[in-house]
Protein backbone atom coordinates (compact mmCIF):
# COMPACT_ATOMS: atom_id res chain seq x y z
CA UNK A 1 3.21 139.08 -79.05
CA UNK A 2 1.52 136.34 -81.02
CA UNK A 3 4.19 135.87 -83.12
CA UNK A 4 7.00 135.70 -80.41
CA UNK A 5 4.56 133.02 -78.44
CA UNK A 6 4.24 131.23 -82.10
CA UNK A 7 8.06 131.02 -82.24
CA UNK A 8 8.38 129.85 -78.65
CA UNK A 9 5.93 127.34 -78.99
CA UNK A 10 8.54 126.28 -82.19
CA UNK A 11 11.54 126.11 -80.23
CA UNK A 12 9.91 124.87 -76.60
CA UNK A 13 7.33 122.25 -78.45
CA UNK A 14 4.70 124.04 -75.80
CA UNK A 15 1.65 122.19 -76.42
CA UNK A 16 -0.13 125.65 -74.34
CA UNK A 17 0.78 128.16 -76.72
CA UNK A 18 -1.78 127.55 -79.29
CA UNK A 19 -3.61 130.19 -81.17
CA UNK A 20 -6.91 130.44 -79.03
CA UNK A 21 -5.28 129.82 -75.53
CA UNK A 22 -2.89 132.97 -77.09
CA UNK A 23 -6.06 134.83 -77.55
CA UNK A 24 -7.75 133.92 -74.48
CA UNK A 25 -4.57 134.80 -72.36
CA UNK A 26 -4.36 138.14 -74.22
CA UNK A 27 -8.13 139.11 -73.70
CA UNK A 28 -7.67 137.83 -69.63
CA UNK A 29 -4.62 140.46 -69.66
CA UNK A 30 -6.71 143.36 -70.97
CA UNK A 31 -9.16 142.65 -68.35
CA UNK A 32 -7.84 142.04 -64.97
CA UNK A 33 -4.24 143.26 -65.23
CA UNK A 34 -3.98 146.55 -67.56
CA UNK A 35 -6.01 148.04 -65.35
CA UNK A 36 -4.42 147.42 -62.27
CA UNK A 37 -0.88 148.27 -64.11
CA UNK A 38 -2.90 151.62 -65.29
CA UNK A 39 -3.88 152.16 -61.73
CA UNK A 40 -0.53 152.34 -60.20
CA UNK A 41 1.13 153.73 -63.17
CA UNK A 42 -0.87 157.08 -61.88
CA UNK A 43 1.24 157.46 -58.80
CA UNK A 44 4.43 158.90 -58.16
CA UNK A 45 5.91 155.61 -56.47
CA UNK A 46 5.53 153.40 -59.85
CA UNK A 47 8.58 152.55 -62.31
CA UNK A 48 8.62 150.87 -65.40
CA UNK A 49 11.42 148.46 -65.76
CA UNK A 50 11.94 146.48 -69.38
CA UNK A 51 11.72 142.95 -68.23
CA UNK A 52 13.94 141.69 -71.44
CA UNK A 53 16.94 144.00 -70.26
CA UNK A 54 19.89 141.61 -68.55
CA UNK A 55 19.81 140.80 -65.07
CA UNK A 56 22.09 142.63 -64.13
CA UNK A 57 20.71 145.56 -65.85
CA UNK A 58 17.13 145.10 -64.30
CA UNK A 59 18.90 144.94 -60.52
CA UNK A 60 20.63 148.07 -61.42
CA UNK A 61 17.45 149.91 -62.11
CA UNK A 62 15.54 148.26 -58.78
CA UNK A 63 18.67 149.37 -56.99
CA UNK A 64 18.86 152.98 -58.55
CA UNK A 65 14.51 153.59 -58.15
CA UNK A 66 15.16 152.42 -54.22
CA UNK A 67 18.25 154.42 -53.89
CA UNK A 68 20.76 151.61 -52.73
């Protein structure tokens, strides 16, 4: 992760993707969202979708989890 965010911040000039604000971000994930994502991950009603597939690939997944 780090070093995808340290490329970014290359190629976008992001002045918000320093090392610490990286870390802070990171540690603020592992405390208020993991859980909630391990939470609901427990039920029978949760799917995982890979958020880097293509568009079109992500809407064919929604479609296919909410029968459509």
């Amino acid at each position: 992760i780090i070093k995808r965010i340290e490329k970014r911040k290359t190629l976008e000039k992001r002045s918000d993707d320093e090392f610490d604000t990286i870390i802070k971000r990171y540690d603020t994930y592992m405390e208020t969202t993991k859980p909630v994502l391990e939470f609901y991950s427990e039920k029978s009603n949760f799917y995982e979708i890979d958020g880097t597939l293509e568009i079109n690939e992500i809407t064919v997944k929604i479609d296919a989890f909410l029968n459509v």
